[in-house]
PDB file of N, CA and C in Angstrom:
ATOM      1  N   UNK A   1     -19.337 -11.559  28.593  1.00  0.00           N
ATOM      2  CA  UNK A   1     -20.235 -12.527  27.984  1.00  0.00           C
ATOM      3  C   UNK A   1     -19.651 -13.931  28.122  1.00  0.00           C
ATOM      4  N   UNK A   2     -20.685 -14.866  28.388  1.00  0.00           N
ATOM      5  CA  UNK A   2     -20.121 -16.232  28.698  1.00  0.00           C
ATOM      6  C   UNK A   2     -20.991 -17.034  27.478  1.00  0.00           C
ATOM      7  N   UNK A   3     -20.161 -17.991  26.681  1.00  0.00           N
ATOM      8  CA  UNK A   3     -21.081 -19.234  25.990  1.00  0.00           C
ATOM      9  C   UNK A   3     -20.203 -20.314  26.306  1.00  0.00           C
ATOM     10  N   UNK A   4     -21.484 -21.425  26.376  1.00  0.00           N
ATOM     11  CA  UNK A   4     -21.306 -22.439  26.922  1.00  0.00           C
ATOM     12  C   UNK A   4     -21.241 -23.645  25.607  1.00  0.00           C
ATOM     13  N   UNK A   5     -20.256 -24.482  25.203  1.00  0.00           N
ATOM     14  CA  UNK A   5     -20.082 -25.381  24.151  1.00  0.00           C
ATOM     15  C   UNK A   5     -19.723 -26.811  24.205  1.00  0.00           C
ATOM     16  N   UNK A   6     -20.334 -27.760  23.621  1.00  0.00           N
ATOM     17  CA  UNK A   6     -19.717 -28.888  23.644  1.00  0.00           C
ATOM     18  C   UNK A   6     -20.885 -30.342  23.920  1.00  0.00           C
ATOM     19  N   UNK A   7     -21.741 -29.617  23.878  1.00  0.00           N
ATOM     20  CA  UNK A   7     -23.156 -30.109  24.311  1.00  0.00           C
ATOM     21  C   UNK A   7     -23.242 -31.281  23.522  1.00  0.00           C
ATOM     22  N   UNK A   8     -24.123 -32.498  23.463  1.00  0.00           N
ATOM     23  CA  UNK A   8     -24.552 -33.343  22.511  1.00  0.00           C
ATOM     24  C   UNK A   8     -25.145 -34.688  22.637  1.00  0.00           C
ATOM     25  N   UNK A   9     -25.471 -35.146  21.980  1.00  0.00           N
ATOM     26  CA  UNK A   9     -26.260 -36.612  22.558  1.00  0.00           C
ATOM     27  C   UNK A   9     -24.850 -37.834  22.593  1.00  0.00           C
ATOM     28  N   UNK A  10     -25.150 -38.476  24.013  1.00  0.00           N
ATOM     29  CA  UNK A  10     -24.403 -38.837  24.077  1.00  0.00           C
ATOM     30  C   UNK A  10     -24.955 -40.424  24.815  1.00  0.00           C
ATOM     31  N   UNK A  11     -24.542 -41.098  24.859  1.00  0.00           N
ATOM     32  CA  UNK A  11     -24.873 -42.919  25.138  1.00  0.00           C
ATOM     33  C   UNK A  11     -24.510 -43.451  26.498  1.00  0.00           C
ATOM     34  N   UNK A  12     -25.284 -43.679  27.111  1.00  0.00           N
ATOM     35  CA  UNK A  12     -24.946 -44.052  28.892  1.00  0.00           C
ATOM     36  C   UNK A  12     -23.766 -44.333  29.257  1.00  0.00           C
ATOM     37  N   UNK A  13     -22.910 -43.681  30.122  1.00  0.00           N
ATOM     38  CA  UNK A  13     -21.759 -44.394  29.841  1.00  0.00           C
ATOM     39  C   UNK A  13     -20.328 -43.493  29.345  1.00  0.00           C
ATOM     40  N   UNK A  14     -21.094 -42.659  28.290  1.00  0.00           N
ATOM     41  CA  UNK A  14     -20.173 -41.813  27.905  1.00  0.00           C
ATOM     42  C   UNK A  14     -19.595 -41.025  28.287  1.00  0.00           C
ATOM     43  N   UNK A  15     -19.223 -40.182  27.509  1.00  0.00           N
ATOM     44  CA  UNK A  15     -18.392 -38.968  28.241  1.00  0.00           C
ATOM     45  C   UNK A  15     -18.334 -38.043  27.133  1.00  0.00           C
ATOM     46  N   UNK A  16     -18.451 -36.443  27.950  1.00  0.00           N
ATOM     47  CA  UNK A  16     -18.372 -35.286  27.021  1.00  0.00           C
ATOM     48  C   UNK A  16     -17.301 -34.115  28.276  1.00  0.00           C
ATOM     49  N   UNK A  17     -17.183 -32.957  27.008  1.00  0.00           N
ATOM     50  CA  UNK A  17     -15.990 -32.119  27.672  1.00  0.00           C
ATOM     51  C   UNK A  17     -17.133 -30.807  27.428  1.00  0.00           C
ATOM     52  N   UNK A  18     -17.564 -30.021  28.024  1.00  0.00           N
ATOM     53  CA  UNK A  18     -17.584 -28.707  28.076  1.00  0.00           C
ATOM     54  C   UNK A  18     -16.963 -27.633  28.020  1.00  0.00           C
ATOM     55  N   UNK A  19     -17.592 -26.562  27.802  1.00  0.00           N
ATOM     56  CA  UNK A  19     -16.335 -25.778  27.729  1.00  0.00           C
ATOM     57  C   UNK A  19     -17.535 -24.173  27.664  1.00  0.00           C
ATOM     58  N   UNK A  20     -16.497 -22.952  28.399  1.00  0.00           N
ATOM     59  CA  UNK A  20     -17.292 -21.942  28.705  1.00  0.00           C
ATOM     60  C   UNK A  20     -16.342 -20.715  28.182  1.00  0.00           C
ATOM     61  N   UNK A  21     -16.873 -19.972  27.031  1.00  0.00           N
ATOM     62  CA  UNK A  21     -15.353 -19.047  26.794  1.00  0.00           C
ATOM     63  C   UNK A  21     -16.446 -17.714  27.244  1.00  0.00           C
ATOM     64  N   UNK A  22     -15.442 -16.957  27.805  1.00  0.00           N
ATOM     65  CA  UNK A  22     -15.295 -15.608  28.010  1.00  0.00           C
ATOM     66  C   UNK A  22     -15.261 -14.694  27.468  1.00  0.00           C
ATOM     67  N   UNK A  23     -15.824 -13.307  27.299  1.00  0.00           N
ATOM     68  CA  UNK A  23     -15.420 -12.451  26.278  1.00  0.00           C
ATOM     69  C   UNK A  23     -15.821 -10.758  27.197  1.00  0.00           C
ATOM     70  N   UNK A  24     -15.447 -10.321  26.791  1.00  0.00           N
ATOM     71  CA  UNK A  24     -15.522  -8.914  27.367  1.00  0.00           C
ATOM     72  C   UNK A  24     -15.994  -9.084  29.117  1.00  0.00           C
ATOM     73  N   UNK A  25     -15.559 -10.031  29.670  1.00  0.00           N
ATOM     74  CA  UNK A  25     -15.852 -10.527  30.724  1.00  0.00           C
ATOM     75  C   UNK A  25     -14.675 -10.964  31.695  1.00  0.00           C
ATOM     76  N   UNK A  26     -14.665 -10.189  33.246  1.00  0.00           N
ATOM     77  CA  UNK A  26     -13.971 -10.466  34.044  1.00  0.00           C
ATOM     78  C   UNK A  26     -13.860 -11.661  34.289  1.00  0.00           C
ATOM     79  N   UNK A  27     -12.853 -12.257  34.175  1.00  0.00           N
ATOM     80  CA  UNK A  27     -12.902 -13.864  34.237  1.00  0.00           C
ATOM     81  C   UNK A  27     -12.078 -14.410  35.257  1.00  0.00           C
ATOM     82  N   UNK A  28     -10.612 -14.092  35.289  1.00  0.00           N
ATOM     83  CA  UNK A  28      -9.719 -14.469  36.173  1.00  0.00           C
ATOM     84  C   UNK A  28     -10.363 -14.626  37.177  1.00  0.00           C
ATOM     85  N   UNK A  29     -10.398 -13.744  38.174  1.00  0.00           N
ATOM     86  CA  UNK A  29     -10.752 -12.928  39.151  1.00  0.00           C
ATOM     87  C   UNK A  29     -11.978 -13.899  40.258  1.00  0.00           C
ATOM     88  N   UNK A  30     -12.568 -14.311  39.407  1.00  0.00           N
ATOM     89  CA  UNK A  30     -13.822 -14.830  39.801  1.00  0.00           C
ATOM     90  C   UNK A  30     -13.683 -16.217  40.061  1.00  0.00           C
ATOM     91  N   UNK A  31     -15.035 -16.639  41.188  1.00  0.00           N
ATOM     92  CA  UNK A  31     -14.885 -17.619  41.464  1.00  0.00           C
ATOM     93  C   UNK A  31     -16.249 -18.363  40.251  1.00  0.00           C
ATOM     94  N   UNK A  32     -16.283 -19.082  39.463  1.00  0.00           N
ATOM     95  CA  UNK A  32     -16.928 -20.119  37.952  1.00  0.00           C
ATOM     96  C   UNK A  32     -17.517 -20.866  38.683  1.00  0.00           C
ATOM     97  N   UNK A  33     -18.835 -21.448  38.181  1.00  0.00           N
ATOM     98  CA  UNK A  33     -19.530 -22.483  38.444  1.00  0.00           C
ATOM     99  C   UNK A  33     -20.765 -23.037  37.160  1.00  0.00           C
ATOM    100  N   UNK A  34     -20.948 -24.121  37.542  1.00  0.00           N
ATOM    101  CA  UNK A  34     -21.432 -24.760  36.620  1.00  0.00           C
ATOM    102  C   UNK A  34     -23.011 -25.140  36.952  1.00  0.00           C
ATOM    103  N   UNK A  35     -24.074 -24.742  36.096  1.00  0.00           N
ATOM    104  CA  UNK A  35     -25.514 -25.318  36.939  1.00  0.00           C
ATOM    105  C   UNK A  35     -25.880 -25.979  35.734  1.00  0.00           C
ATOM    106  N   UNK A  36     -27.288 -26.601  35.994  1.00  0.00           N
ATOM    107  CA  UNK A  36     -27.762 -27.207  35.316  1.00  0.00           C
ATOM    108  C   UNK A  36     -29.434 -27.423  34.797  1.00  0.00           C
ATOM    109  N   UNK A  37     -30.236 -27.276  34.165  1.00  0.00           N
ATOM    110  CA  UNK A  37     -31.590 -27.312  34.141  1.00  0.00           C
ATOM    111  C   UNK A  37     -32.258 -28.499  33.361  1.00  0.00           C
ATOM    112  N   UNK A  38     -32.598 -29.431  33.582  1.00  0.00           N
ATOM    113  CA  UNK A  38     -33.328 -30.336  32.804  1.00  0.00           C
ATOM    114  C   UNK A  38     -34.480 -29.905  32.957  1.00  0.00           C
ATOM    115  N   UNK A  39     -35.289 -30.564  31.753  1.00  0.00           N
ATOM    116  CA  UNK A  39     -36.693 -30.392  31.474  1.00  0.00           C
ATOM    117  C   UNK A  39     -37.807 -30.383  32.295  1.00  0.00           C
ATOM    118  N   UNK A  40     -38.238 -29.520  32.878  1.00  0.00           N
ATOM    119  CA  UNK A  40     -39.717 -29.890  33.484  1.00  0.00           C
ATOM    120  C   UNK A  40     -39.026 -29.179  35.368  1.00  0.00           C
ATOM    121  N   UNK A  41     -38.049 -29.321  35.066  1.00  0.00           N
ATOM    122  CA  UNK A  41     -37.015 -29.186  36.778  1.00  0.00           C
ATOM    123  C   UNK A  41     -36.608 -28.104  36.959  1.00  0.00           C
ATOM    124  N   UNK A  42     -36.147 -27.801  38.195  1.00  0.00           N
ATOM    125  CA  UNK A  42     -35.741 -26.632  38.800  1.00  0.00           C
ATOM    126  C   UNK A  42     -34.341 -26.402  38.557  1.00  0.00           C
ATOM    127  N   UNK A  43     -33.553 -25.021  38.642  1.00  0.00           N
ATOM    128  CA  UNK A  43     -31.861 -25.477  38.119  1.00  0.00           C
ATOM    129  C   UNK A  43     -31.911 -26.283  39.590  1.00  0.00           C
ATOM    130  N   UNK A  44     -30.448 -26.215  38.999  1.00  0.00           N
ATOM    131  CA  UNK A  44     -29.816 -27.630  39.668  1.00  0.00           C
ATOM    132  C   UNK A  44     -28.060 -27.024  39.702  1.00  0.00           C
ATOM    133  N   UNK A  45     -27.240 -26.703  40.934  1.00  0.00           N
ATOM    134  CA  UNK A  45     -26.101 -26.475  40.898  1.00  0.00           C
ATOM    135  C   UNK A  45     -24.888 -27.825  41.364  1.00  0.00           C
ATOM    136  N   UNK A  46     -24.086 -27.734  40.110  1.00  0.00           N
ATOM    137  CA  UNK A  46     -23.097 -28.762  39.142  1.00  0.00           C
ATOM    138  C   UNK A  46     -22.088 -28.964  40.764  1.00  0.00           C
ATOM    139  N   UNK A  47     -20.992 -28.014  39.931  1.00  0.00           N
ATOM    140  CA  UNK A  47     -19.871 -27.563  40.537  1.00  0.00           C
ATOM    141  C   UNK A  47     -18.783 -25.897  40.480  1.00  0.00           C
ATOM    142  N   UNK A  48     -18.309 -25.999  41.071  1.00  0.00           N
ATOM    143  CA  UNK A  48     -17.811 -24.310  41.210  1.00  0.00           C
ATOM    144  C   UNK A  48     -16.097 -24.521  41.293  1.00  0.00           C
ATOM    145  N   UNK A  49     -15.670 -24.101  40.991  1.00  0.00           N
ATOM    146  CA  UNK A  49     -13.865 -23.544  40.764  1.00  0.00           C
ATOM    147  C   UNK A  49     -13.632 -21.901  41.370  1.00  0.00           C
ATOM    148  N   UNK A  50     -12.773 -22.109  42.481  1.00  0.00           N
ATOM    149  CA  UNK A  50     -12.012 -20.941  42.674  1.00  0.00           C
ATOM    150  C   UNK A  50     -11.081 -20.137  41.662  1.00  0.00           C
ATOM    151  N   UNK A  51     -10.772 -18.580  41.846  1.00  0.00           N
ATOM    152  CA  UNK A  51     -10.299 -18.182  40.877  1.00  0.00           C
ATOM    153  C   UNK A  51      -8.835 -18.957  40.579  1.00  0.00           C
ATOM    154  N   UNK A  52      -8.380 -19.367  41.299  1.00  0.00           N
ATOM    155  CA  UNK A  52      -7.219 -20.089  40.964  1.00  0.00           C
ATOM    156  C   UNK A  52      -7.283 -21.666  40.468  1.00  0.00           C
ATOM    157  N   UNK A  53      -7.847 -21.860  40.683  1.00  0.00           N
ATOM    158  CA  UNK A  53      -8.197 -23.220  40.568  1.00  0.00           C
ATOM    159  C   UNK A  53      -7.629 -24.303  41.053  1.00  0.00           C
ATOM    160  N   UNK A  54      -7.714 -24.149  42.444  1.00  0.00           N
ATOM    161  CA  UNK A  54      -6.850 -24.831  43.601  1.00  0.00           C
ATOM    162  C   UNK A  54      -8.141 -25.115  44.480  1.00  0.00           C
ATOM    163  N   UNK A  55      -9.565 -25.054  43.993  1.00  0.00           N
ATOM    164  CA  UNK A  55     -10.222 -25.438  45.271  1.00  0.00           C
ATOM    165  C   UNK A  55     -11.371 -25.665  43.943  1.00  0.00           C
ATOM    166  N   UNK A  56     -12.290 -26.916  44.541  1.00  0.00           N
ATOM    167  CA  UNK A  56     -12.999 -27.667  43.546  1.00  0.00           C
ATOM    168  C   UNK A  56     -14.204 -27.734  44.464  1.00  0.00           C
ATOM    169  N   UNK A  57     -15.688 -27.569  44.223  1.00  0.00           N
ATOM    170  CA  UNK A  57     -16.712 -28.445  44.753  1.00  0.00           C
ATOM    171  C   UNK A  57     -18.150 -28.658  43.753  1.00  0.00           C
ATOM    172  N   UNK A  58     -18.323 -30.143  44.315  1.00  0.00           N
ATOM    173  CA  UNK A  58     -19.417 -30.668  43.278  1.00  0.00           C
ATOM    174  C   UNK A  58     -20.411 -31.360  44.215  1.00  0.00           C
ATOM    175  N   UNK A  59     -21.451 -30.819  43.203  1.00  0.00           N
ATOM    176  CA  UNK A  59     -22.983 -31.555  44.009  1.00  0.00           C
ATOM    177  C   UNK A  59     -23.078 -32.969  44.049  1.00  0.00           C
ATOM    178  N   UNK A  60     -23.413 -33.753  45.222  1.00  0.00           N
ATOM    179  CA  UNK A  60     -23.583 -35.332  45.495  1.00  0.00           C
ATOM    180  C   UNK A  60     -23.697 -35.302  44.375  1.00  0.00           C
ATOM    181  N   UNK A  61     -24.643 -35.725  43.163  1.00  0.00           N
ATOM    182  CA  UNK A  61     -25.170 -36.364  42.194  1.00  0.00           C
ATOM    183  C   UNK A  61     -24.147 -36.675  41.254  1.00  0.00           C
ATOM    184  N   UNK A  62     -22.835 -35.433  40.903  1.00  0.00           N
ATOM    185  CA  UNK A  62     -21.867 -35.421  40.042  1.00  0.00           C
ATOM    186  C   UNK A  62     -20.489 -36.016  40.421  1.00  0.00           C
ATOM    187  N   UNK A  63     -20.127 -36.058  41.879  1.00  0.00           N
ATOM    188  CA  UNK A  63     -19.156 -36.338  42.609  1.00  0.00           C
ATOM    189  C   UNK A  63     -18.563 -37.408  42.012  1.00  0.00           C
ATOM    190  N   UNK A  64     -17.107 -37.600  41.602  1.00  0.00           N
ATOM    191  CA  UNK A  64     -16.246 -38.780  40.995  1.00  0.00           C
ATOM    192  C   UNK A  64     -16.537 -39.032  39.563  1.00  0.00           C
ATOM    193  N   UNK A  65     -17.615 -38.253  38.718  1.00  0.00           N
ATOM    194  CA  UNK A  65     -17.884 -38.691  37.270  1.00  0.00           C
ATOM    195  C   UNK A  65     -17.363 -37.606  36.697  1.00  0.00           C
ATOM    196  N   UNK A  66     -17.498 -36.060  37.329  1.00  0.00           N
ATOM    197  CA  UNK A  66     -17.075 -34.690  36.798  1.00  0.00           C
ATOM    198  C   UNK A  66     -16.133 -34.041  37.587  1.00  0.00           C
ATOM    199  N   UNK A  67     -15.609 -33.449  36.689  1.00  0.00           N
ATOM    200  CA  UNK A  67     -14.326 -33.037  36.709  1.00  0.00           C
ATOM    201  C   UNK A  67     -14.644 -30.868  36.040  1.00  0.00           C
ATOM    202  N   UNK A  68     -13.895 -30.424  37.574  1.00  0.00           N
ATOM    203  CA  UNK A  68     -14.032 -28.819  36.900  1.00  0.00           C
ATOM    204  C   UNK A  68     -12.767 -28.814  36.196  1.00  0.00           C
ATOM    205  N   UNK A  69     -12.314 -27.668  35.690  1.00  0.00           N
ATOM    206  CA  UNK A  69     -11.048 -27.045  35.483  1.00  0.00           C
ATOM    207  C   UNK A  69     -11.559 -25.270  34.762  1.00  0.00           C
ATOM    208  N   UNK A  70      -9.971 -24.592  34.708  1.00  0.00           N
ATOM    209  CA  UNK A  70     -10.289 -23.379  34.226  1.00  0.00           C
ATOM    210  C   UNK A  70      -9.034 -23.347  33.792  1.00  0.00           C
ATOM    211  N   UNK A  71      -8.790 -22.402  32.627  1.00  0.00           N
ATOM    212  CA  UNK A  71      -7.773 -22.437  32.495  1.00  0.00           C
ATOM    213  C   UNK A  71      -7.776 -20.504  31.906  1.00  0.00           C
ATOM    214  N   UNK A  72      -7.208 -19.250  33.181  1.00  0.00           N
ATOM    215  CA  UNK A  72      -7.425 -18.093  32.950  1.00  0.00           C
ATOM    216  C   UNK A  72      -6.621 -17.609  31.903  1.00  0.00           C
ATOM    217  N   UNK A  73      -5.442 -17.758  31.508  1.00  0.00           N
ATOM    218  CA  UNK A  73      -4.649 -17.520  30.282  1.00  0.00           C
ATOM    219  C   UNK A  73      -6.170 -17.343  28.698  1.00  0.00           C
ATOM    220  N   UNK A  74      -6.747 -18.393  28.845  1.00  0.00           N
ATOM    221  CA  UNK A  74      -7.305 -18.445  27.878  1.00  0.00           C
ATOM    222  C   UNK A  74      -9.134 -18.159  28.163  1.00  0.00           C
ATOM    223  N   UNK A  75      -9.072 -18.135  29.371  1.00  0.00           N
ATOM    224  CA  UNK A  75     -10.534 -17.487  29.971  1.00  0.00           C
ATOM    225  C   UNK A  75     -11.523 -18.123  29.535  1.00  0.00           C
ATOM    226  N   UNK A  76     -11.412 -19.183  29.721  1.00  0.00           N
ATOM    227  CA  UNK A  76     -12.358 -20.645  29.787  1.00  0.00           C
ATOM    228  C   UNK A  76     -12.236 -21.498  30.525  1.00  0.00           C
ATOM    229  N   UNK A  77     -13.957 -21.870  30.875  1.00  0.00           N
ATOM    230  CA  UNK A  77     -14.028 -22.866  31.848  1.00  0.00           C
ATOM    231  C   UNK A  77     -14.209 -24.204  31.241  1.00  0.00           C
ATOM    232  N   UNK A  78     -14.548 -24.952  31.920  1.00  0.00           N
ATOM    233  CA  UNK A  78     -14.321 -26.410  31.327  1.00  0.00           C
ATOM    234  C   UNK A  78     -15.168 -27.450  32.796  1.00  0.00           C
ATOM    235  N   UNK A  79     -15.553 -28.617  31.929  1.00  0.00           N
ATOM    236  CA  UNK A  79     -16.892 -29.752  32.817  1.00  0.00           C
ATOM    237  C   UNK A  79     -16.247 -30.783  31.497  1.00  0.00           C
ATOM    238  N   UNK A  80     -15.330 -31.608  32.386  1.00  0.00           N
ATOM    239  CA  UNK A  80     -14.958 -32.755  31.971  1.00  0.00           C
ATOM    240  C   UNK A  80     -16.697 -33.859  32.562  1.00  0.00           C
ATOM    241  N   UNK A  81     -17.013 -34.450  32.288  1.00  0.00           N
ATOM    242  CA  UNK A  81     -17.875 -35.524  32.256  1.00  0.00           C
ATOM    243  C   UNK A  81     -18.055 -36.935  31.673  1.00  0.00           C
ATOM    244  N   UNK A  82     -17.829 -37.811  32.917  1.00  0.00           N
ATOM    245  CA  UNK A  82     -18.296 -39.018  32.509  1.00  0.00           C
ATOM    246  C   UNK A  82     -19.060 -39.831  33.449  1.00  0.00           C
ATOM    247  N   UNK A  83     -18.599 -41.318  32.678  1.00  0.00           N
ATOM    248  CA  UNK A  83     -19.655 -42.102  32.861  1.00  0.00           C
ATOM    249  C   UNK A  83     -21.494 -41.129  33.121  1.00  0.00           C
ATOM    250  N   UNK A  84     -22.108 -40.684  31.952  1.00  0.00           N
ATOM    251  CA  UNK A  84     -22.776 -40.102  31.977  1.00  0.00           C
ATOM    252  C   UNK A  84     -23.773 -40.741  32.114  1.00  0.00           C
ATOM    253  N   UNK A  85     -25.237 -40.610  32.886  1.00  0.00           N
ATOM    254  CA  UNK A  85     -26.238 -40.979  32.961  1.00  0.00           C
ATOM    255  C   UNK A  85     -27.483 -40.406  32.253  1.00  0.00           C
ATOM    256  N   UNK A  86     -28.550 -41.091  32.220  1.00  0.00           N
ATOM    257  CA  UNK A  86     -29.466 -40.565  31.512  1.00  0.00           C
ATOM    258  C   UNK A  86     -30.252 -38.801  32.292  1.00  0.00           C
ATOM    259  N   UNK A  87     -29.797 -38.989  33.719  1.00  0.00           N
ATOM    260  CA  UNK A  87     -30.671 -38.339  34.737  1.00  0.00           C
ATOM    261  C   UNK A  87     -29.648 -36.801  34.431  1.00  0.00           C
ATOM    262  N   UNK A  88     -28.360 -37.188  33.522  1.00  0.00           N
ATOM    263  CA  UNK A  88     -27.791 -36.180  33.529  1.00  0.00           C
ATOM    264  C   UNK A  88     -27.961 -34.999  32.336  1.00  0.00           C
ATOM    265  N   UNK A  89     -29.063 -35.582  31.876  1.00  0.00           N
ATOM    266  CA  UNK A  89     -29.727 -34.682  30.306  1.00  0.00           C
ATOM    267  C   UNK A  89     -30.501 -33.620  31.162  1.00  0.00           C
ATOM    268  N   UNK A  90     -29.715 -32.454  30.686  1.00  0.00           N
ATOM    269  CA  UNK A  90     -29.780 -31.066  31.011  1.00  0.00           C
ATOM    270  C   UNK A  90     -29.488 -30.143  29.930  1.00  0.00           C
ATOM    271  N   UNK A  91     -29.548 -28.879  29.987  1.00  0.00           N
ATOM    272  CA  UNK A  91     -29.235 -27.671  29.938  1.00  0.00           C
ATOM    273  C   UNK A  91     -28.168 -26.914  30.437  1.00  0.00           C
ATOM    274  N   UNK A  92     -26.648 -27.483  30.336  1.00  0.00           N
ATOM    275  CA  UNK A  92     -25.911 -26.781  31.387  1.00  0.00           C
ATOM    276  C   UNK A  92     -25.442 -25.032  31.067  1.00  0.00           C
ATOM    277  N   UNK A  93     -25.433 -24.540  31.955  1.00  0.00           N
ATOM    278  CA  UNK A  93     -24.977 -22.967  31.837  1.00  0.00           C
ATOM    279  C   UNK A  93     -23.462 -22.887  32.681  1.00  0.00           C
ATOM    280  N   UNK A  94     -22.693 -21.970  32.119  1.00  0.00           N
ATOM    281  CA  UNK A  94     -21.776 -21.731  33.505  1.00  0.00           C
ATOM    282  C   UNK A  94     -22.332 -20.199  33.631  1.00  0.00           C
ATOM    283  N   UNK A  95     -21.660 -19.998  34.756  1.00  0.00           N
ATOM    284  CA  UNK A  95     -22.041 -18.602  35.639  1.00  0.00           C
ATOM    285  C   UNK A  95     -20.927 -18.361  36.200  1.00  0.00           C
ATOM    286  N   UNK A  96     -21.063 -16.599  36.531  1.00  0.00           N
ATOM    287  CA  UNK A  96     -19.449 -16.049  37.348  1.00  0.00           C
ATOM    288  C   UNK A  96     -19.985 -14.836  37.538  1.00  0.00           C
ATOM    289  N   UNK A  97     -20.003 -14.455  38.583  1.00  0.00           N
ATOM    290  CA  UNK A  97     -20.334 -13.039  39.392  1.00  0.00           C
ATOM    291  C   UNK A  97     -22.070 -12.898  38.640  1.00  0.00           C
ATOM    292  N   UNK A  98     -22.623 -12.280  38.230  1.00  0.00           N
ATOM    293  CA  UNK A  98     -23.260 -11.716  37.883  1.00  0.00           C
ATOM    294  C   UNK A  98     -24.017 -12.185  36.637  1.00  0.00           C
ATOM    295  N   UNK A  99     -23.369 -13.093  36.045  1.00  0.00           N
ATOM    296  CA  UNK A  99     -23.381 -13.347  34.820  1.00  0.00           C
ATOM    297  C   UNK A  99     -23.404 -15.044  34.270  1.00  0.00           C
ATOM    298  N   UNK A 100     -24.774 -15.093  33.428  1.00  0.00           N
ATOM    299  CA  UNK A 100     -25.040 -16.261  33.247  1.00  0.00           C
ATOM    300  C   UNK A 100     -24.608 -16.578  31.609  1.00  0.00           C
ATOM    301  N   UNK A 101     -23.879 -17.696  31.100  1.00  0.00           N
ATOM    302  CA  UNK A 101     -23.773 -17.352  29.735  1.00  0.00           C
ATOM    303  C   UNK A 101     -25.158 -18.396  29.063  1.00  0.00           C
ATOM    304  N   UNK A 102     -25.199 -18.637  27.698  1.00  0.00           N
ATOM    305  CA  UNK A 102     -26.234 -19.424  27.110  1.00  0.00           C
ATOM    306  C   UNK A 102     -26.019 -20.759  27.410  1.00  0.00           C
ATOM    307  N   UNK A 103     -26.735 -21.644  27.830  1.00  0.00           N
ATOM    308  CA  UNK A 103     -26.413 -22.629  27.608  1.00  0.00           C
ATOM    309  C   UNK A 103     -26.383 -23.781  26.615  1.00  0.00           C
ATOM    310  N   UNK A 104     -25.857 -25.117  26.850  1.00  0.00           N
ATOM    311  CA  UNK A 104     -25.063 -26.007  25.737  1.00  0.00           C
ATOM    312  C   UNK A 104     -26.167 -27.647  26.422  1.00  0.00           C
ATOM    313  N   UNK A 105     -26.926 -28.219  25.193  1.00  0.00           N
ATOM    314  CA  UNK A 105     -27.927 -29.156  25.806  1.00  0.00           C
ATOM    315  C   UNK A 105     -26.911 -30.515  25.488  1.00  0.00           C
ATOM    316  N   UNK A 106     -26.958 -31.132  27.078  1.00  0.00           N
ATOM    317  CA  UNK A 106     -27.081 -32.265  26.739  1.00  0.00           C
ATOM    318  C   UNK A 106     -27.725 -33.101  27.334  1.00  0.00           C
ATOM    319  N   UNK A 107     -27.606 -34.928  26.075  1.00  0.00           N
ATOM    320  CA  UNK A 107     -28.563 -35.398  25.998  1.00  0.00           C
ATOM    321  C   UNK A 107     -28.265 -36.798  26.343  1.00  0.00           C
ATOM    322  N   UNK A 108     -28.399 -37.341  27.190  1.00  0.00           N
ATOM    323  CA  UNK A 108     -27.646 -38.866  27.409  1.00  0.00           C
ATOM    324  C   UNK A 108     -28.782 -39.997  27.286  1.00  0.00           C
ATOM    325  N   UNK A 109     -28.760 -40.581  26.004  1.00  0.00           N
ATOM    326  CA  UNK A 109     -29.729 -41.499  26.006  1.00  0.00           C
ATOM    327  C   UNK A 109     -29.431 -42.603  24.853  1.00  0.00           C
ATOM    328  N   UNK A 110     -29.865 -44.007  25.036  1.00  0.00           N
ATOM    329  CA  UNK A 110     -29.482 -44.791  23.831  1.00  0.00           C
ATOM    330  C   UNK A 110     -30.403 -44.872  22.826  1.00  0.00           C
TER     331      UNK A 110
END
């Protein structure tokens, strides 16, 4: 099981930390990624982390504002984010093999 936390309204500009914990769920192992759904839109895929976390990739739109990480000891993922935009008010989920957890809304607006 995956939930996704850290969500919130946040002011152009800003910055928020995500975070994805694990539970009865193969986690190490896997290669994590991050999508996204805003309102009215189709998902939308973030960025993805290898199981080690030695290899990083992010969609044009996020490139230089977000930041992956994982940290398997504690079997959570993580979406550092900034300088946030309004276009970036979504629904984010993370995902890993098979498995989508709930997602965490956020909301970037003044």
């Amino acid at each position: 099981q995956l939930q996704a936390s850290g969500g919130g309204l946040v002011q152009p500009g800003g910055s928020l930390r995500l975070s994805c914990a694990a539970s009865a769920f193969t986690f190490s192992p896997l290669t994590m990624n991050w999508d996204r759904q805003a309102p009215g839109m189709k998902l939308e895929w973030v960025s993805s982390i290898d199981s080690g976390g030695g290899s990083t990739r992010y969609a044009d739109s996020v490139k230089g504002r977000f930041t992956i990480s994982r940290d398997n000891a504690k079997r959570t993922l993580y979406l550092q984010m900034n300088s946030l935009r309004p276009e970036d008010t979504a629904v984010y989920s993370c995902v890993g093999g098979n498995s989508r957890g709930q997602g965490t809304l956020v909301t970037v607006s003044s």
